[in-house]
C-alpha atoms as a PDB file:
ATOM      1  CA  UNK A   1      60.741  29.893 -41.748  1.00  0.00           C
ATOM      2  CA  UNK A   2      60.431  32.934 -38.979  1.00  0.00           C
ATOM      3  CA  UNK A   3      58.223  32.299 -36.303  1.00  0.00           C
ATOM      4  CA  UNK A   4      56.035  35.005 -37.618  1.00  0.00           C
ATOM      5  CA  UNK A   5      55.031  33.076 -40.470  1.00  0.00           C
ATOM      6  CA  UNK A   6      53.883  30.225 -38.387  1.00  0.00           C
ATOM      7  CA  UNK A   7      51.051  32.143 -36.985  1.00  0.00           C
ATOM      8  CA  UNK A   8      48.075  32.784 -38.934  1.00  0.00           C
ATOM      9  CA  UNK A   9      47.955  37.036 -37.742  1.00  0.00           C
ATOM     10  CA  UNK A  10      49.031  38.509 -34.617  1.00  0.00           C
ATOM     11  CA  UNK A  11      46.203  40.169 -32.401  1.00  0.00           C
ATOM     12  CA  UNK A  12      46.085  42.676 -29.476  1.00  0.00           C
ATOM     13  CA  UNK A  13      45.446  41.644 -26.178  1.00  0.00           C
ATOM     14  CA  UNK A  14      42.677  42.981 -25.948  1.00  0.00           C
ATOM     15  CA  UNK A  15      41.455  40.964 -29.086  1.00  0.00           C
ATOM     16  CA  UNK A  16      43.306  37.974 -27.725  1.00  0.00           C
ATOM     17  CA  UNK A  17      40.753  38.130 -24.507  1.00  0.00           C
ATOM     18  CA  UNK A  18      37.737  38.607 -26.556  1.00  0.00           C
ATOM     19  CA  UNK A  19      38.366  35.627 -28.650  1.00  0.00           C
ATOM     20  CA  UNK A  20      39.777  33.526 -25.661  1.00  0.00           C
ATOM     21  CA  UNK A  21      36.585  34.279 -23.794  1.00  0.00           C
ATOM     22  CA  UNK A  22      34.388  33.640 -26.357  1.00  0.00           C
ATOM     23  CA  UNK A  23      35.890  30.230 -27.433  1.00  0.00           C
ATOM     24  CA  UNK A  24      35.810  29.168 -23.945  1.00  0.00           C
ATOM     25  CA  UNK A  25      32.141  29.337 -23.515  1.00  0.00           C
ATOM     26  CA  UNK A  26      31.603  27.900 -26.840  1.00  0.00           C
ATOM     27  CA  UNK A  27      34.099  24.846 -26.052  1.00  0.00           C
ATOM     28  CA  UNK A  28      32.279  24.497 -22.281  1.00  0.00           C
ATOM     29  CA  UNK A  29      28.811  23.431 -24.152  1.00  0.00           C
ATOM     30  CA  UNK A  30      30.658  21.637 -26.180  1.00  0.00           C
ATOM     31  CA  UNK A  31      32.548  19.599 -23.807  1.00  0.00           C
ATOM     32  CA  UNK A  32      29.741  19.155 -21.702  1.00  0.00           C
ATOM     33  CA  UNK A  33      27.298  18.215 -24.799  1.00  0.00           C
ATOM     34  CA  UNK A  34      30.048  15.543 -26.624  1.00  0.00           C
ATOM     35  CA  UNK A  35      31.217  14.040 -22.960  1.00  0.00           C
ATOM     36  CA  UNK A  36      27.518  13.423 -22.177  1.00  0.00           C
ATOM     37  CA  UNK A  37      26.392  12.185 -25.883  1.00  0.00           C
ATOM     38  CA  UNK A  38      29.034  10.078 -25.679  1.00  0.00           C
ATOM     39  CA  UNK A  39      27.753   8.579 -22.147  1.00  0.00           C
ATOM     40  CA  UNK A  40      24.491   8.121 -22.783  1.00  0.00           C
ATOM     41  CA  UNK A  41      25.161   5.559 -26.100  1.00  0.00           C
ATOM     42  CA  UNK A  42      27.752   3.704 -23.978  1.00  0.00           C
ATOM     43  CA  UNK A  43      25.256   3.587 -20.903  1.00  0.00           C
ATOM     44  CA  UNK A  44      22.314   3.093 -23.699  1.00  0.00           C
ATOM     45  CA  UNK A  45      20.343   5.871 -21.443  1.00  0.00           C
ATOM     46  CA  UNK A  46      18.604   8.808 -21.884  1.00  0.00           C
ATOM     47  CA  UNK A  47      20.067  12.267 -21.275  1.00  0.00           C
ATOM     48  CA  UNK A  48      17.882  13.048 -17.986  1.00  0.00           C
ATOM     49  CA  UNK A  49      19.218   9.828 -16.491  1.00  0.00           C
ATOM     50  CA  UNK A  50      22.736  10.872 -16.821  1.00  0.00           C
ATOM     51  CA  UNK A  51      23.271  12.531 -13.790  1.00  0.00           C
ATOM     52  CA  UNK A  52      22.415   9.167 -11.436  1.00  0.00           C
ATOM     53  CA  UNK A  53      23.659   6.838 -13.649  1.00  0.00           C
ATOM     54  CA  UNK A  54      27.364   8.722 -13.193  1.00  0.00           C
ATOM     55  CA  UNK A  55      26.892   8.877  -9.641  1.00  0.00           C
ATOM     56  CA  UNK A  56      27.259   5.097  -9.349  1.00  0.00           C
ATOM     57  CA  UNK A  57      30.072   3.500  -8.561  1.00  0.00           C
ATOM     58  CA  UNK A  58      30.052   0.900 -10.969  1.00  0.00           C
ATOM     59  CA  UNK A  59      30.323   3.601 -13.220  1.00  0.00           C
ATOM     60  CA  UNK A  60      32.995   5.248 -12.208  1.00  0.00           C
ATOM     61  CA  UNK A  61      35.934   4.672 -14.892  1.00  0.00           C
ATOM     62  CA  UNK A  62      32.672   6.222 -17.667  1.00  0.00           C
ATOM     63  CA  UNK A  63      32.673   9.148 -15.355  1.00  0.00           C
ATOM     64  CA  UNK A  64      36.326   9.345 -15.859  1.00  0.00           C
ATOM     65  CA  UNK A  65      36.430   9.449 -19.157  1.00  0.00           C
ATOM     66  CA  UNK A  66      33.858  11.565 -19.544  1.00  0.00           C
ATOM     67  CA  UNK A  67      35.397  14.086 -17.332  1.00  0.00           C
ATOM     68  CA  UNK A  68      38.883  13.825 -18.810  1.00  0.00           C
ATOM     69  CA  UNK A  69      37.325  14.486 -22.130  1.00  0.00           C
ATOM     70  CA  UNK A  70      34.826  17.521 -21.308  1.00  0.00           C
ATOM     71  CA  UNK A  71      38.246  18.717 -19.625  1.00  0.00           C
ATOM     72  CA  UNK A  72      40.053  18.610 -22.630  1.00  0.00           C
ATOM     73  CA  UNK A  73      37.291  20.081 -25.126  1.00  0.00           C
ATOM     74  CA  UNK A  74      36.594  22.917 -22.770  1.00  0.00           C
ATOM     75  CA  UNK A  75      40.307  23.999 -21.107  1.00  0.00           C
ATOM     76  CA  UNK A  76      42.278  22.843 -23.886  1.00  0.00           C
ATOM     77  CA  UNK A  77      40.714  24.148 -27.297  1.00  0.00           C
ATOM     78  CA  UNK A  78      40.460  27.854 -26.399  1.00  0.00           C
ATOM     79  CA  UNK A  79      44.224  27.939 -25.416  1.00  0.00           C
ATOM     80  CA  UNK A  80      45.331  26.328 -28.541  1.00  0.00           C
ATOM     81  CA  UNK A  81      43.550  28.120 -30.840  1.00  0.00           C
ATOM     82  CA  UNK A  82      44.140  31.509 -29.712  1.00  0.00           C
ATOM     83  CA  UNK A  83      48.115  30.636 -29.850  1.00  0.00           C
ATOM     84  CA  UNK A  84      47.317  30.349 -33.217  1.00  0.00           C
ATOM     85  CA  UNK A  85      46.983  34.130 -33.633  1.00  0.00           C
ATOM     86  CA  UNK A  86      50.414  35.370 -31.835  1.00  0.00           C
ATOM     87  CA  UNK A  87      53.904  35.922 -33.429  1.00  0.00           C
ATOM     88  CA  UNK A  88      55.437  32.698 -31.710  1.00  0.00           C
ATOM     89  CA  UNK A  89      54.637  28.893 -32.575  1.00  0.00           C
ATOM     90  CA  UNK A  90      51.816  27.616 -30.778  1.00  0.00           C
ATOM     91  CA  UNK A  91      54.247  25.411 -28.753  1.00  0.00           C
ATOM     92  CA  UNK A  92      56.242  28.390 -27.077  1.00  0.00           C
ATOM     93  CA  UNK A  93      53.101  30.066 -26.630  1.00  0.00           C
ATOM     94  CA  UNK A  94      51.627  27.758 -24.758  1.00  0.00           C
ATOM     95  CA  UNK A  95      54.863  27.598 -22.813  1.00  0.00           C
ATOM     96  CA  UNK A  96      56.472  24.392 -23.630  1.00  0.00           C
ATOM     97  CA  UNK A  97      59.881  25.575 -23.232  1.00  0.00           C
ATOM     98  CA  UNK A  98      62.442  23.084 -21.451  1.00  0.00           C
ATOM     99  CA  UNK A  99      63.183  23.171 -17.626  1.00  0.00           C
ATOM    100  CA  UNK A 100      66.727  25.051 -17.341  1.00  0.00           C
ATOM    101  CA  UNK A 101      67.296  23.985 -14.631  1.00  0.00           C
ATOM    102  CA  UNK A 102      66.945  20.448 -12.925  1.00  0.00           C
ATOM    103  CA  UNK A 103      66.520  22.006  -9.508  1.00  0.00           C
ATOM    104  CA  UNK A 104      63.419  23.759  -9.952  1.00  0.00           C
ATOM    105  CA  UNK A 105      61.823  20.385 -10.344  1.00  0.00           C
ATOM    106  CA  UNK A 106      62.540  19.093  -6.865  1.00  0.00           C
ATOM    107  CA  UNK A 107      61.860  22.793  -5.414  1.00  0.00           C
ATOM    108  CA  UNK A 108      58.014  22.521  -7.149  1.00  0.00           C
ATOM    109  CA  UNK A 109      57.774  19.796  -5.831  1.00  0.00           C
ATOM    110  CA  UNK A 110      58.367  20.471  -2.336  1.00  0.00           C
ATOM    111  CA  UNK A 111      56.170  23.478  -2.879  1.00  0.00           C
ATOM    112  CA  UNK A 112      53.675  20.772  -4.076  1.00  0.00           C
ATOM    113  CA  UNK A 113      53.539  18.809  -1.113  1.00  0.00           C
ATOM    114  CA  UNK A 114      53.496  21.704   1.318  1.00  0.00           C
ATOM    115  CA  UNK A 115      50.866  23.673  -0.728  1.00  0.00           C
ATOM    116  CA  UNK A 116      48.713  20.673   0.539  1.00  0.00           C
ATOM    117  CA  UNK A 117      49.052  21.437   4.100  1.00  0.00           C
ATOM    118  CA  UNK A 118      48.382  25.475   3.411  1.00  0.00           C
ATOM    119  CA  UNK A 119      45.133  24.058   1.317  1.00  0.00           C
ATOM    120  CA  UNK A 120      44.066  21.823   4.125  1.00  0.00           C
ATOM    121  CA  UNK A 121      44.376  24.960   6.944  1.00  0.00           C
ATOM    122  CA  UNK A 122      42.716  26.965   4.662  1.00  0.00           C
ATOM    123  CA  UNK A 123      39.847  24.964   4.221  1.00  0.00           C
ATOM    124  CA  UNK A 124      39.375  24.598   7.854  1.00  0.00           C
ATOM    125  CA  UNK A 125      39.630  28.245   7.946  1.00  0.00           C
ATOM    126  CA  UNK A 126      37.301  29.445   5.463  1.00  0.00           C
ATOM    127  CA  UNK A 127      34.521  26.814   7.520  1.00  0.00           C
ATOM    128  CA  UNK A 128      35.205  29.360  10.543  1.00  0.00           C
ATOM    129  CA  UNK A 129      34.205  32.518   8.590  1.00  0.00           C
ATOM    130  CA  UNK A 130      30.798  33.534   9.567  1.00  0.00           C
ATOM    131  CA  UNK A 131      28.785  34.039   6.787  1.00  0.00           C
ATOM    132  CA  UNK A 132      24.898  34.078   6.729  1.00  0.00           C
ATOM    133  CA  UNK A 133      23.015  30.348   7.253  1.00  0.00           C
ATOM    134  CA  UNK A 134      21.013  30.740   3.755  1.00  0.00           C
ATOM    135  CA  UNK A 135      24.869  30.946   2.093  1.00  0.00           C
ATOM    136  CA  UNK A 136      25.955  28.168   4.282  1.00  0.00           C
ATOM    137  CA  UNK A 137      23.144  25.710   3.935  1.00  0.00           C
ATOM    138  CA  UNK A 138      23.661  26.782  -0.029  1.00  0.00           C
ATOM    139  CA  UNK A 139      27.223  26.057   0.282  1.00  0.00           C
ATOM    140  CA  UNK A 140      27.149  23.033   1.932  1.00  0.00           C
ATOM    141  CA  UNK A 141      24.561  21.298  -0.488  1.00  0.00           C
ATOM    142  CA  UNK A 142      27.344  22.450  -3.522  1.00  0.00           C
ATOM    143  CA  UNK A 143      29.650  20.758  -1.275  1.00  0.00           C
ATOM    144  CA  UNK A 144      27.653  17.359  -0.744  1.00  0.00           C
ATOM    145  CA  UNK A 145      26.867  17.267  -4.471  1.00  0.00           C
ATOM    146  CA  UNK A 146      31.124  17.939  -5.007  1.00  0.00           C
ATOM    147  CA  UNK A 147      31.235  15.050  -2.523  1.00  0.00           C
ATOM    148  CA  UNK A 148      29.348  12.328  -4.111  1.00  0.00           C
ATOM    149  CA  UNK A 149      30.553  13.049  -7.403  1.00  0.00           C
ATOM    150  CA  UNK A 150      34.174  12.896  -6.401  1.00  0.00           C
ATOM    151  CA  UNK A 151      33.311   9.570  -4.552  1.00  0.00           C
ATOM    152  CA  UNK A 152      31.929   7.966  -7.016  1.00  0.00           C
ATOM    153  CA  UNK A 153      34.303   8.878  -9.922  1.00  0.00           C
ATOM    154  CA  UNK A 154      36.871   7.274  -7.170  1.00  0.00           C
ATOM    155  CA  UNK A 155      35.880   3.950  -6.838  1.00  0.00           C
ATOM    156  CA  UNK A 156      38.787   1.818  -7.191  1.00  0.00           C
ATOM    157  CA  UNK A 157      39.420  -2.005  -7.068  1.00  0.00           C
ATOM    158  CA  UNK A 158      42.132  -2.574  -8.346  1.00  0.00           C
ATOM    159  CA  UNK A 159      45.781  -1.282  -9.561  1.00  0.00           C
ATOM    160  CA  UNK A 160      44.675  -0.715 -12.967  1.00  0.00           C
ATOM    161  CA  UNK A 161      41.672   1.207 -11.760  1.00  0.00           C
ATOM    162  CA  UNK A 162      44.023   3.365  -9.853  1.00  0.00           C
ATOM    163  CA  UNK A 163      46.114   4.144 -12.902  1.00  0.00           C
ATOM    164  CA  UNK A 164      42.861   4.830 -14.899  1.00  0.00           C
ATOM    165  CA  UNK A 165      41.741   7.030 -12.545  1.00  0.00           C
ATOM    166  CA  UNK A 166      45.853   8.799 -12.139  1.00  0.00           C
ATOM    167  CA  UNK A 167      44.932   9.521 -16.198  1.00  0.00           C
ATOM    168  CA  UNK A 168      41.592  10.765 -15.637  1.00  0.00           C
ATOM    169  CA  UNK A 169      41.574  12.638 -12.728  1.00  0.00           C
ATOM    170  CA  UNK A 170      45.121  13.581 -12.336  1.00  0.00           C
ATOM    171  CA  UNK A 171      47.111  13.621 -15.558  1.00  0.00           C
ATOM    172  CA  UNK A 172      44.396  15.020 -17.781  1.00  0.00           C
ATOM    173  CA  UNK A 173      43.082  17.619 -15.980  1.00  0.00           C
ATOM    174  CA  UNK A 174      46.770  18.834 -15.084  1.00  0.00           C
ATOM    175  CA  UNK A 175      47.551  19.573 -18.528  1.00  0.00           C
ATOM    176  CA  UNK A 176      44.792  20.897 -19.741  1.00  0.00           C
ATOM    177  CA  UNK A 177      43.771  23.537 -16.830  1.00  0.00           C
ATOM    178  CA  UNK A 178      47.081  24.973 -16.796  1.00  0.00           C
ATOM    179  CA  UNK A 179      47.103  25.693 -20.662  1.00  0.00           C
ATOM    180  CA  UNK A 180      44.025  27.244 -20.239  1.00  0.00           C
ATOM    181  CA  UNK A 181      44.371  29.292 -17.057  1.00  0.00           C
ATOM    182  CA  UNK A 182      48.083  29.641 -16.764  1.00  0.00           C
ATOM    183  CA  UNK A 183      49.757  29.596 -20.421  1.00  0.00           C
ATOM    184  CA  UNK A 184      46.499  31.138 -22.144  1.00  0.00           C
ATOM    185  CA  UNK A 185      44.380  33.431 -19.511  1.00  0.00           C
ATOM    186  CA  UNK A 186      47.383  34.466 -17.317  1.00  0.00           C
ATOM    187  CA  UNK A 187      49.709  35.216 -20.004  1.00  0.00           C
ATOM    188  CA  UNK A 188      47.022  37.400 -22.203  1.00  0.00           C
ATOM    189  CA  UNK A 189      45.875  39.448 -18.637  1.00  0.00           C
ATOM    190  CA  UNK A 190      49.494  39.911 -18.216  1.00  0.00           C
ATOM    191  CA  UNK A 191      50.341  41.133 -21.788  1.00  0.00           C
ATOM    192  CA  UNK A 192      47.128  43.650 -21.937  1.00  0.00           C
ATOM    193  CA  UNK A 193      47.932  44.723 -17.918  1.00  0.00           C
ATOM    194  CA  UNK A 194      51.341  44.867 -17.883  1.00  0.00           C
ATOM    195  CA  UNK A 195      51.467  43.709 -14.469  1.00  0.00           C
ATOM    196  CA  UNK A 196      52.461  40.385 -13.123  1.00  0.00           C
ATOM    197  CA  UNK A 197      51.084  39.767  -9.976  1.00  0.00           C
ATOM    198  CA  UNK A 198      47.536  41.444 -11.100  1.00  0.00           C
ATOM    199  CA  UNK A 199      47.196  38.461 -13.886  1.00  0.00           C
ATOM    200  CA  UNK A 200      48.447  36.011 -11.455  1.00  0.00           C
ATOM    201  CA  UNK A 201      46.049  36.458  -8.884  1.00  0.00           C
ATOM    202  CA  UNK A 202      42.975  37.418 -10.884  1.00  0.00           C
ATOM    203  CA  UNK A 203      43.720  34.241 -12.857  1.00  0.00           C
ATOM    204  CA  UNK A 204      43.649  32.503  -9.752  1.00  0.00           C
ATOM    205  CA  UNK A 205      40.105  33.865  -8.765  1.00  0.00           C
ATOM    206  CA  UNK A 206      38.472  32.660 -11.974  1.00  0.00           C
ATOM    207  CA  UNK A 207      40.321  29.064 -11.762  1.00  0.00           C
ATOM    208  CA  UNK A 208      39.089  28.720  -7.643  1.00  0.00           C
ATOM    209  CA  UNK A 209      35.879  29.936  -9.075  1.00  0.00           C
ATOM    210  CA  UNK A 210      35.513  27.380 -12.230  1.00  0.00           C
ATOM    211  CA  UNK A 211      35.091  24.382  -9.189  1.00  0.00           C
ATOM    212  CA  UNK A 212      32.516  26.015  -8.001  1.00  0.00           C
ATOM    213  CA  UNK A 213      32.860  25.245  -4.151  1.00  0.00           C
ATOM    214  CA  UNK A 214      32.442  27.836  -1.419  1.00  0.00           C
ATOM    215  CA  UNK A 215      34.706  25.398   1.166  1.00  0.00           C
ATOM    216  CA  UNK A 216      37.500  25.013  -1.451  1.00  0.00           C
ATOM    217  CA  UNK A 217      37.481  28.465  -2.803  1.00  0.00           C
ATOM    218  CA  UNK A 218      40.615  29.748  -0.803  1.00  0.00           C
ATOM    219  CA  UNK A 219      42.148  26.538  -1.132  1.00  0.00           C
ATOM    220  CA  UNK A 220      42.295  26.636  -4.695  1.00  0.00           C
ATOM    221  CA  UNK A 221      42.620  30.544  -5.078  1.00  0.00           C
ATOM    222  CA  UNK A 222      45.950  29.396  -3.168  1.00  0.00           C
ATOM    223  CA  UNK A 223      46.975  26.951  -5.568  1.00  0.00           C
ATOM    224  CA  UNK A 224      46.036  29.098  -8.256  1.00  0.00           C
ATOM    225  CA  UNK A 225      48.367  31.566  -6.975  1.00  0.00           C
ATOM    226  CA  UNK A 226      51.391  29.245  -6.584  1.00  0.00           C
ATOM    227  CA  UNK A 227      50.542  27.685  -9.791  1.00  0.00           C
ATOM    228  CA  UNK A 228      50.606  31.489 -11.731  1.00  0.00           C
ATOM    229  CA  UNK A 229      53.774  32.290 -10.092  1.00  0.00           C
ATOM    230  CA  UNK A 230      55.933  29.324 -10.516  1.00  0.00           C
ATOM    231  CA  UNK A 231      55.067  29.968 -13.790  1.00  0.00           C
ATOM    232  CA  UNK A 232      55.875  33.347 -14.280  1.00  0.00           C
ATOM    233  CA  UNK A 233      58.994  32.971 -12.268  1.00  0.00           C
ATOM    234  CA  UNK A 234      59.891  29.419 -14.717  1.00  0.00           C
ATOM    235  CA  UNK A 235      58.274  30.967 -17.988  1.00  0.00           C
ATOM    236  CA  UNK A 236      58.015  26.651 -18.791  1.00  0.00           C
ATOM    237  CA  UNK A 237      54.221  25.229 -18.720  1.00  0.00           C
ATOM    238  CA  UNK A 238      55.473  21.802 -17.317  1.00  0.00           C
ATOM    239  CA  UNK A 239      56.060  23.343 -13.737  1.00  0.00           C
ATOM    240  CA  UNK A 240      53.103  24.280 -13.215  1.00  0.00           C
ATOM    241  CA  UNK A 241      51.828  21.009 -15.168  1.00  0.00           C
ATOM    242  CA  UNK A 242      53.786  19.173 -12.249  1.00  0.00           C
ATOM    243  CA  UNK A 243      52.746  20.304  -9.387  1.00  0.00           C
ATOM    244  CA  UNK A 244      48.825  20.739 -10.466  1.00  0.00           C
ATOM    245  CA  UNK A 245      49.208  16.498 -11.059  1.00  0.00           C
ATOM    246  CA  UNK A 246      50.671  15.583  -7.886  1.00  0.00           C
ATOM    247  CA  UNK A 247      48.094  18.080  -6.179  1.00  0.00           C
ATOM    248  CA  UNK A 248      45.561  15.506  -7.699  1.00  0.00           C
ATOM    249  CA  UNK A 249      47.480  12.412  -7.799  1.00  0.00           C
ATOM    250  CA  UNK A 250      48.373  12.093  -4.410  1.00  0.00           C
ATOM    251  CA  UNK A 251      44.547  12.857  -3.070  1.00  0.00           C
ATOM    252  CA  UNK A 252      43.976   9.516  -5.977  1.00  0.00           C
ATOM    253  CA  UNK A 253      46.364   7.580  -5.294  1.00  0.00           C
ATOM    254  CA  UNK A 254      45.280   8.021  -0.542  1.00  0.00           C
ATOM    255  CA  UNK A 255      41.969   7.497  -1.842  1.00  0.00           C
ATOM    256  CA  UNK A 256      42.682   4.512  -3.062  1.00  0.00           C
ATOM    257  CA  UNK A 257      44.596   3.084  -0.324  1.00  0.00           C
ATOM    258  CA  UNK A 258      41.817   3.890   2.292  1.00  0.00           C
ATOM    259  CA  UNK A 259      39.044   2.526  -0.255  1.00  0.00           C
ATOM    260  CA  UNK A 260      37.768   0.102   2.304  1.00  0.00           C
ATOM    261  CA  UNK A 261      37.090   2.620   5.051  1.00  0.00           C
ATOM    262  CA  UNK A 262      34.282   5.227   4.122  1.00  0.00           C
ATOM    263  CA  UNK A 263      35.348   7.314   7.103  1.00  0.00           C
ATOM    264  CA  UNK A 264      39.040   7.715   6.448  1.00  0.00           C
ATOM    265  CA  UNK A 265      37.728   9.079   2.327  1.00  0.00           C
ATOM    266  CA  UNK A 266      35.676  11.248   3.960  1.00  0.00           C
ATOM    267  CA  UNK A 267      38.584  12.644   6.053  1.00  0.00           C
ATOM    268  CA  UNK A 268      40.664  12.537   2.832  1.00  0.00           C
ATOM    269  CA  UNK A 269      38.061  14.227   0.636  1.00  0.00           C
ATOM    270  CA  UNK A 270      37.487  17.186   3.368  1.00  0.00           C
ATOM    271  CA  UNK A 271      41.248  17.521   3.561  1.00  0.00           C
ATOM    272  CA  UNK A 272      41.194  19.819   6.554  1.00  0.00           C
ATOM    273  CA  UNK A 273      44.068  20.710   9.662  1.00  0.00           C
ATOM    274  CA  UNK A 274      44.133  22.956  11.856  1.00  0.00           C
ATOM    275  CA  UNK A 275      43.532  26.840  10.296  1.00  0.00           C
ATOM    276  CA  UNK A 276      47.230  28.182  12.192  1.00  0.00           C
ATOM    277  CA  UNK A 277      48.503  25.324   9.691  1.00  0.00           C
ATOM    278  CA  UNK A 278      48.436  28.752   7.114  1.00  0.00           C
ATOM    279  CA  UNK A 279      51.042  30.676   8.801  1.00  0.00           C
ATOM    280  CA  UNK A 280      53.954  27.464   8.595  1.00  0.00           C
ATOM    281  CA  UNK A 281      53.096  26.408   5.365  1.00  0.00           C
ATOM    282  CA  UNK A 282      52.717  30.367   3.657  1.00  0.00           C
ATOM    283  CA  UNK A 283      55.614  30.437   5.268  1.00  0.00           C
ATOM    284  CA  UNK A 284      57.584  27.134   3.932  1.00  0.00           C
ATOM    285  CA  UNK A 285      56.464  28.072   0.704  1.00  0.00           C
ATOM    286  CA  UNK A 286      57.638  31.468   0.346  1.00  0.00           C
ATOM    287  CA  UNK A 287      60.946  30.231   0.677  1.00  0.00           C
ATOM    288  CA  UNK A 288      60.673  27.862  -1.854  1.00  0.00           C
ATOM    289  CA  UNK A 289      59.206  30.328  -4.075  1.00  0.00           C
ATOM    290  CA  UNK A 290      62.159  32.522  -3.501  1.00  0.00           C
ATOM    291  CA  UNK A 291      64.606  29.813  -4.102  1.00  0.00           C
ATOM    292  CA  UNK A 292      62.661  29.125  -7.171  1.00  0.00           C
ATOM    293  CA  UNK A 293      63.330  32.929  -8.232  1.00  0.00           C
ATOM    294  CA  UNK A 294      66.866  32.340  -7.751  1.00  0.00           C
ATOM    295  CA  UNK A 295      67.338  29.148  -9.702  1.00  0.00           C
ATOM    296  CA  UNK A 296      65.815  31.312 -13.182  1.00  0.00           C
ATOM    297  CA  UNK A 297      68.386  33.999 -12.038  1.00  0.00           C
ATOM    298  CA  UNK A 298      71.546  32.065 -11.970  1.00  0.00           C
ATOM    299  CA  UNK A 299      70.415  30.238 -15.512  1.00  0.00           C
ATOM    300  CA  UNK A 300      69.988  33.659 -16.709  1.00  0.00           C
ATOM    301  CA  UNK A 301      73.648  34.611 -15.591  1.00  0.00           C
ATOM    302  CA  UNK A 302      75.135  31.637 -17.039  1.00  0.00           C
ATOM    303  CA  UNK A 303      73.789  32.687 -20.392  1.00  0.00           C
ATOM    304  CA  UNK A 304      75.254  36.233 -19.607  1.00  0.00           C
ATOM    305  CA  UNK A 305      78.635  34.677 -18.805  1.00  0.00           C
END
């Protein structure tokens, strides 16, 4: 069987974007509406009383789950189904092709671990932009709300509640983002645009913008950015899979370890050094980038040779 005959009919685009956009906004209620349906029956509460009830602690693994789960109604259903309509199988569209090379694995994830330090300084920066106090009071309240939902979703106790949470929190939303902004929205923005670096970073703008935090926007327009071109530099899904989970997994897994000592989450939470921080890391991560480049260029000479 061609490849062609796996799909159900090729679309433009353009078409592509109109269907991926609506689809997304139909799958966001519905992630939001099953997650919470679901929550209420297990909690045996009403729908107004959802909000508190998940911002207890002894809640936290049902706030979890029913993250992980809105997560993979909202980000992973559009991406999937609009594969359906393309020449390739869904699987290459989505961009589950193998790593070619081993190196690129330890190079993301050196770009992984330094992204956080370029994340960190640019939090700290964006808090030194002036910006009017109505936005600022505005933006902090987004960011308190952020804050007690992310603490309470965090409550650990044990081992097993760490790995929970690793699922949850880390895993889940790693695979599922990326399909959605960098195998599905990237990928159809770069096919109608024709240009790379255009669908990378507008990509990245709408993922920074999907959390919804005025502190963390550069931060994750950043990652957003490294994610897009690691993948378009890769043209495999489980790069930028990687490095999205140990962005999250190590913030779980120092959370965890300081879960005695409210100040020390705080400090983890806030994730903020020193704004000339940017310069080293942009820096250290350019050159991994380019090294990156390279690796995908020497594969594709030993298939020339």
């Amino acid at each position: 069987m061609s490849s062609s005959e796996t799909s159900i009919f090729e679309m433009s685009p353009g078409l592509k974007m109109a269907l991926f956009i609506g689809l997304s906004g139909i799958s966001l209620i519905l992630g939001g509406m099953i997650s919470f349906s679901i929550v209420a029956v297990l909690l045996d509460i009403p729908f107004t009383g959802l909000q508190s009830a998940l911002l207890q602690p002894k809640n936290a693994s049902i706030a979890q789950f029913a993250n992980a789960l809105a997560s993979i109604i909202a980000f992973g259903l559009p991406g999937i189904a609009v594969a359906f309509f393309s020449k390739n199988k869904v699987v290459s569209e989505l961009g589950f092709a193998r790593i070619k090379n081993w190196n690129q694995i330890g190079l993301v994830v050196l770009i992984a671990i330094t992204g956080l330090f370029l994340s960190g300084a640019l939090g700290d920066l964006t808090e030194k932009i002036p910006i009017p106090i109505a936005l600022r009071n505005w933006a902090t309240q987004m960011e308190d709300q952020y804050k007690k939902a992310l603490y309470a979703m965090t409550q650990m106790k044990s081992v097993l509640d760490l790995l929970f949470a690793i699922i949850a929190v880390a895993v889940v939303p790693a695979i599922v983002e990326e399909l959605f902004f960098r195998a599905s929205l990237q990928k159809i923005l770069m096919d109608w645009t024709g240009k790379p670096y255009v669908a990378i970073i507008a990509t990245a703008l709408i993922f920074s913008a999907f959390h919804f935090s005025y502190f963390g926007f550069l931060s994750r327009m950043s990652l957003g950015i490294i994610l897009g071109i690691i993948y378009f530099y890769t043209k495999t899904i489980w790069l930028p899979m990687l490095m999205h989970f140990i962005n999250n997994g190590i913030g779980i897994t120092i959370l965890y370890f300081v879960r005695n000592n409210p100040k020390k989450m705080d400090a983890v939470i806030d994730g903020n050094l020193p704004y000339y921080w940017v310069v080293l890391a942009l820096l250290v991560i350019i050159i991994l980038c380019k090294k990156l480049k390279e690796t995908t260029h020497h594969v594709q000479l030993e298939k020339s040779i």
